[in-house]
C-alpha atoms as a PDB file:
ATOM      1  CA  UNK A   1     112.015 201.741  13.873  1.00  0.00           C
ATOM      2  CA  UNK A   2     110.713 205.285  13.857  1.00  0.00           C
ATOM      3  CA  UNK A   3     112.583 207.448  16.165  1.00  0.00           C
ATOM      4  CA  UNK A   4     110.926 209.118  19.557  1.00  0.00           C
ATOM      5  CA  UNK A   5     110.564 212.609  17.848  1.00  0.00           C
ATOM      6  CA  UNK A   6     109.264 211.445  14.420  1.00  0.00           C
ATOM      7  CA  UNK A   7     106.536 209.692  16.458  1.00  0.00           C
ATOM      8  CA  UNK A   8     106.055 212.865  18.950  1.00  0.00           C
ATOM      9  CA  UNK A   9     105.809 214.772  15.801  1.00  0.00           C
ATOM     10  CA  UNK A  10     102.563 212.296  14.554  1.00  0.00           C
ATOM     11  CA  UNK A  11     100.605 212.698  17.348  1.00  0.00           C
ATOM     12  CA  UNK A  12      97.010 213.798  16.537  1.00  0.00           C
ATOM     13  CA  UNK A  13      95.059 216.485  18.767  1.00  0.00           C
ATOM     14  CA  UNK A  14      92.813 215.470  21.194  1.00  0.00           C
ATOM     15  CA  UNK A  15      92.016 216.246  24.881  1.00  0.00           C
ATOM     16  CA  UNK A  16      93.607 213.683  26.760  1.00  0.00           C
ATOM     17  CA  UNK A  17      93.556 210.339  24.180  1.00  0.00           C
ATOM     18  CA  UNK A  18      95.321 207.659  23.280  1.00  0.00           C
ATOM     19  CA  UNK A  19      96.951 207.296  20.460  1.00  0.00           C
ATOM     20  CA  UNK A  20      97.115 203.406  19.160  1.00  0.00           C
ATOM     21  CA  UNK A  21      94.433 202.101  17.346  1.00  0.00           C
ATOM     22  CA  UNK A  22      95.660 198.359  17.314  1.00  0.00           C
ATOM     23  CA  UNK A  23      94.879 197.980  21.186  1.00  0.00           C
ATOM     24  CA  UNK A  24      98.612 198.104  22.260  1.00  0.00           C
ATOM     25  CA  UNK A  25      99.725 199.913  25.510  1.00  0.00           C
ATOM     26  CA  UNK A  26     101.229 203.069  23.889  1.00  0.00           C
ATOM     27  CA  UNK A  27     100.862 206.370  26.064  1.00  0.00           C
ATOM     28  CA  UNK A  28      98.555 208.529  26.590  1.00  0.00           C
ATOM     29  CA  UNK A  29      98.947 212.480  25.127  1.00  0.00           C
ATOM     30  CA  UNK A  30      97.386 215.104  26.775  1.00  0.00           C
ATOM     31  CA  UNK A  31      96.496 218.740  25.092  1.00  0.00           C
ATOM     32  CA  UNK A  32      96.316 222.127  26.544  1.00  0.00           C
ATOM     33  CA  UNK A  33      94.913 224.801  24.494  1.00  0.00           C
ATOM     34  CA  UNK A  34      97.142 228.454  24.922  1.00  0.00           C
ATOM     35  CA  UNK A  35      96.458 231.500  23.163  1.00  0.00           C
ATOM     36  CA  UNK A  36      99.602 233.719  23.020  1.00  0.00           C
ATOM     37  CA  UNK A  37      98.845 237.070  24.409  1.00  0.00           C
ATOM     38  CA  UNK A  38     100.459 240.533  24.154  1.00  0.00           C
ATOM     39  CA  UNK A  39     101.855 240.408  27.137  1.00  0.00           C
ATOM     40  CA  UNK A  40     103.916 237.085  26.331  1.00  0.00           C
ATOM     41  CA  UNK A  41     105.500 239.017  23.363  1.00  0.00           C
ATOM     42  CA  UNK A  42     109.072 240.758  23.604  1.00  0.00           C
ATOM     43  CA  UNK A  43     109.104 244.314  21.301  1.00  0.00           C
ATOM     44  CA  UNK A  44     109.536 242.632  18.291  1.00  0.00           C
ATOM     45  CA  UNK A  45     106.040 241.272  18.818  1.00  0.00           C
ATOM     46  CA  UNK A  46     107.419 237.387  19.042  1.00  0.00           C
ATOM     47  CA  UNK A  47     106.554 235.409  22.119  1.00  0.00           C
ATOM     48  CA  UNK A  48     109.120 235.766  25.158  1.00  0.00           C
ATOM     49  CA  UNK A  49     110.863 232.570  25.611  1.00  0.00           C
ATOM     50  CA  UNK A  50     109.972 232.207  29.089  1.00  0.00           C
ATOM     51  CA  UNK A  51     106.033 232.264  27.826  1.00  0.00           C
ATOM     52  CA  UNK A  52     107.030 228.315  26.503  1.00  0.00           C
ATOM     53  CA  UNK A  53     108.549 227.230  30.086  1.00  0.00           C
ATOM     54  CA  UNK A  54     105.188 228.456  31.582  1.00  0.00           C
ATOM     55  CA  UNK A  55     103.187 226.939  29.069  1.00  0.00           C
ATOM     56  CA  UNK A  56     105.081 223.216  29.667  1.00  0.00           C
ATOM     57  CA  UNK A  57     104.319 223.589  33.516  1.00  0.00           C
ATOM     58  CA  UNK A  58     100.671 224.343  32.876  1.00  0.00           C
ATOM     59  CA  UNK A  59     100.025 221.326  30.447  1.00  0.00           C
ATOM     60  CA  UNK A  60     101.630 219.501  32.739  1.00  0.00           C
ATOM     61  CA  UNK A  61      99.964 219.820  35.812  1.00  0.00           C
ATOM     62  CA  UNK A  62      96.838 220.017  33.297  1.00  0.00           C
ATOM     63  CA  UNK A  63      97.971 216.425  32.082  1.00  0.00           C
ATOM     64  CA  UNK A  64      97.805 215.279  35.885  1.00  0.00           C
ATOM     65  CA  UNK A  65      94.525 216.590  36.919  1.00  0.00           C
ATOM     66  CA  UNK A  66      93.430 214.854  33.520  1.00  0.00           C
ATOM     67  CA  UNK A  67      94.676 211.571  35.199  1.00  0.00           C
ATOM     68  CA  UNK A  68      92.911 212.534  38.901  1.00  0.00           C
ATOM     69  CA  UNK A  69      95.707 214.274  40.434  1.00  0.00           C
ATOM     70  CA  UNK A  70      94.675 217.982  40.500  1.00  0.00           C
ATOM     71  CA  UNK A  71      96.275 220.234  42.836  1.00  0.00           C
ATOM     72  CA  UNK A  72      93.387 220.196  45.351  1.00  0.00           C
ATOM     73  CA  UNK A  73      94.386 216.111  45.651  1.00  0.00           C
ATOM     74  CA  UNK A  74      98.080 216.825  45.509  1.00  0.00           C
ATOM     75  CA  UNK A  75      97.976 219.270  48.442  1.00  0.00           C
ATOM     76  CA  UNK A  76      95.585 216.687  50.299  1.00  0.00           C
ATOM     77  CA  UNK A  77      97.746 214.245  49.612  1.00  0.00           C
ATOM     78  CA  UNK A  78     101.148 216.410  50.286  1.00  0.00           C
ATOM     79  CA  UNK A  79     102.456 215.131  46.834  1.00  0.00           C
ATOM     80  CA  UNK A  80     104.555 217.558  44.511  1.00  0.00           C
ATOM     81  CA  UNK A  81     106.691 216.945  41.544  1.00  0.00           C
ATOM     82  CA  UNK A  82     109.450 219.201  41.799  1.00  0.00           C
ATOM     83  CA  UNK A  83     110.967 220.612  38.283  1.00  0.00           C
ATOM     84  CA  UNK A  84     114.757 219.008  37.788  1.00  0.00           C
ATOM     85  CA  UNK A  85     115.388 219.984  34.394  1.00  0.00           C
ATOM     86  CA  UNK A  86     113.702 221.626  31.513  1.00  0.00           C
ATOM     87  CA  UNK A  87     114.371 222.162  27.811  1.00  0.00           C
ATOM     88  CA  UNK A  88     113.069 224.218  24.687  1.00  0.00           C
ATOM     89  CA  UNK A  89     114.232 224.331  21.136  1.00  0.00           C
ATOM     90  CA  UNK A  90     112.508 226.961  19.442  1.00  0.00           C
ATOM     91  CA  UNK A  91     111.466 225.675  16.243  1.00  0.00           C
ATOM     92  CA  UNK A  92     109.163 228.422  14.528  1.00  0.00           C
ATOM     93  CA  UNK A  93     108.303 232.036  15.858  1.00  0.00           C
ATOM     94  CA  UNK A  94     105.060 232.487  17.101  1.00  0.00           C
ATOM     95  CA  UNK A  95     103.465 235.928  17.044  1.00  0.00           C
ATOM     96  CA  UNK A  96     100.356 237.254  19.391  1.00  0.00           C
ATOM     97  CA  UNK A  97      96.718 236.414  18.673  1.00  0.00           C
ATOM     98  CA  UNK A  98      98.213 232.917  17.853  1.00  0.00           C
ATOM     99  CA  UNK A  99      96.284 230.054  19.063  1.00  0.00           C
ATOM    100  CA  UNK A 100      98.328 226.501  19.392  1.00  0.00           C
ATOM    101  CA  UNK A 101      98.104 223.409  21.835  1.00  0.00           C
ATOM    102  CA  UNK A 102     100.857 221.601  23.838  1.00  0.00           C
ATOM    103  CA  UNK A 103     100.606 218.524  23.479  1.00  0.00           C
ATOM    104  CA  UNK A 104     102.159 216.471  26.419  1.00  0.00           C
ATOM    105  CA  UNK A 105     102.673 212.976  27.320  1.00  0.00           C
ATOM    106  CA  UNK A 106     105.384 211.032  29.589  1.00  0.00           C
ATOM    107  CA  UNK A 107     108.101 209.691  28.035  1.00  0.00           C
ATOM    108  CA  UNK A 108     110.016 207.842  30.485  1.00  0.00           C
ATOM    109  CA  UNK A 109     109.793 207.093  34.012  1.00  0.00           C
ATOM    110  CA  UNK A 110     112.589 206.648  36.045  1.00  0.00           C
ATOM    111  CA  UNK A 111     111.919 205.074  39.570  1.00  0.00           C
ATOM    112  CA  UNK A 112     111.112 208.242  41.784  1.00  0.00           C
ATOM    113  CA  UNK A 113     111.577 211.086  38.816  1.00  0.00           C
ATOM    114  CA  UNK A 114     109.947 211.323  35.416  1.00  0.00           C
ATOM    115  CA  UNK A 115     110.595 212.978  31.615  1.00  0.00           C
ATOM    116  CA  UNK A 116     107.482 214.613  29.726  1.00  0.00           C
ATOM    117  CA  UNK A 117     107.816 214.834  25.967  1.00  0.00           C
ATOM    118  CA  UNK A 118     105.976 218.562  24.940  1.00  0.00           C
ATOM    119  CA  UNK A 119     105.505 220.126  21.447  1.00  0.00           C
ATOM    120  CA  UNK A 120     103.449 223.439  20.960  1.00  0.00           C
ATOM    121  CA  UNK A 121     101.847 223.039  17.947  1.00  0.00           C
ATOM    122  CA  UNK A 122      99.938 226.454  16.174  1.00  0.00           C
ATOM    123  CA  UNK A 123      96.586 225.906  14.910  1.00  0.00           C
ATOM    124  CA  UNK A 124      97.832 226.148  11.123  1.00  0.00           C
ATOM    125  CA  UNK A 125     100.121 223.030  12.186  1.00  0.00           C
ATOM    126  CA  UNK A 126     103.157 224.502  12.218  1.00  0.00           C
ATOM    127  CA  UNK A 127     105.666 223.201  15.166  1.00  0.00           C
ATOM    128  CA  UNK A 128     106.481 226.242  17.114  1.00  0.00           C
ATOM    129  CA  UNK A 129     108.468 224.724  19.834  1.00  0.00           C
ATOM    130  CA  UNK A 130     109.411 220.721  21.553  1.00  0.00           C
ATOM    131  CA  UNK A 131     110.591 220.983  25.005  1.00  0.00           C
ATOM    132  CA  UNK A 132     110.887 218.179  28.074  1.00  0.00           C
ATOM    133  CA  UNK A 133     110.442 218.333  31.836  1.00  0.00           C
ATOM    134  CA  UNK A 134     112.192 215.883  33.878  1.00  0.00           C
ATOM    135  CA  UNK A 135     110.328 216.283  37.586  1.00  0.00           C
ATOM    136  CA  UNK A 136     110.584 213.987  40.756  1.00  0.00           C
ATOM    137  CA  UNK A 137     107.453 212.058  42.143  1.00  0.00           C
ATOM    138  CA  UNK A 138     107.490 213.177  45.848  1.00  0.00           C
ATOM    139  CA  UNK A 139     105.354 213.737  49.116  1.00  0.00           C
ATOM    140  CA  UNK A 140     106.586 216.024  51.438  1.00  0.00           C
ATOM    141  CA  UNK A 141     106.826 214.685  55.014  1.00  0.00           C
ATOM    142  CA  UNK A 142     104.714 216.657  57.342  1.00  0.00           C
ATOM    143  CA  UNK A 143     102.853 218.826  54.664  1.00  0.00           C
ATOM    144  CA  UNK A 144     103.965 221.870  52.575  1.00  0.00           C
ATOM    145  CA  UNK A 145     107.215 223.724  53.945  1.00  0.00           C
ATOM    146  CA  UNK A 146     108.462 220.314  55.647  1.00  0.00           C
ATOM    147  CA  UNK A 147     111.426 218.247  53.855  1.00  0.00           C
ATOM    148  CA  UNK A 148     110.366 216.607  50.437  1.00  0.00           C
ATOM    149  CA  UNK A 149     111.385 213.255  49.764  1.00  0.00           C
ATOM    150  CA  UNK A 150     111.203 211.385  45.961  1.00  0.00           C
ATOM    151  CA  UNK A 151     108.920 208.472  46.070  1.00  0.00           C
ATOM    152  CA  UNK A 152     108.947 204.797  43.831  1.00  0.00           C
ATOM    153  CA  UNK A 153     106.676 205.604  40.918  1.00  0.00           C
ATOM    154  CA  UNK A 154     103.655 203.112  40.976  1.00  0.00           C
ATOM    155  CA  UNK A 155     102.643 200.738  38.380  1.00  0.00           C
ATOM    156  CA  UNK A 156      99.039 202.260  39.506  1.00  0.00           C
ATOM    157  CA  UNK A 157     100.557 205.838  38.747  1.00  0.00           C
ATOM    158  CA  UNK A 158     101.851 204.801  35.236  1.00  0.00           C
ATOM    159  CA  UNK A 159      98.785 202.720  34.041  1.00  0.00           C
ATOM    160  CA  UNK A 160      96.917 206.386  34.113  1.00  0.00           C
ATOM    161  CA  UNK A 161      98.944 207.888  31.169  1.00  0.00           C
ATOM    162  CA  UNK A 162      98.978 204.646  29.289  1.00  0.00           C
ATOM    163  CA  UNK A 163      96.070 203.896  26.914  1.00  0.00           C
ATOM    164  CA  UNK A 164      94.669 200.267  27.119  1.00  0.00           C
END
């Protein structure tokens, strides 16, 4: 059995694609192009740590809109998905100018929270960083600024990130 991060570290590129060619239910990955920019560099001219974080919460919501929930919908709808935890291990340094994709796709879901796998890949190939978000499925009760309450995650919800 190959482990969760030797397959994470197989996936190919592609904007939002499955990845199983035999027709099995595998999930779906999601990519988000990111350009590291001078400003995302500390003095020594390496990215800023907190530059990944950013970059995980963009492909994320990125990976949602994919699926049909943009923001616009997610207001409309008074959905959010809170951040509960969030990880990084810094694999390779990347340096400004670099271009890479995160590469994103669920890797479990829980019954009102879920976990998304991430790996920043440089164009060259070269792993610069795997992280994970673990956020909460909600809907707040009145709208924005009113109490937020986790919701079941629907089999509708999960077929979206699953390829067929």
């Amino acid at each position: 059995m190959v482990s969760a991060c030797a397959r994470f570290g197989l996936l190919l590129s592609g904007a939002m694609r499955a990845n199983a060619a035999d027709g099995t239910d595998r999930p779906v990955v999601a990519v988000f192009p990111v350009q590291l920019q001078w400003g995302e560099c500390d003095p020594a001219g390496i990215i800023f740590y907190p530059t990944y974080f950013r970059w995980f919460d963009s492909a994320t919501w990125h990976m949602f809109a994919q699926a049909g929930y943009h923001a616009k919908r997610m207001r409309t709808e008074h959905r959010a998905m809170p951040l509960v935890t969030a990880d990084c291990e810094f694999r390779n340094p990347a340096e400004q100018a670099d271009r890479a994709e995160v590469r994103s796709r669920i890797l479990r879901w829980g019954g009102k929270s879920f976990t998304i796998g991430h790996q920043v890949v440089r164009e060259d190939g070269t792993v610069l960083a795997e992280g994970s978000e673990t956020r909460v499925w909600g809907r707040y009760v009145s709208g924005p600024g009113s109490p937020l309450k986790g919701e079941p995650i629907t089999e509708e919800l999960k077929a979206l990130f699953r390829s067929k």
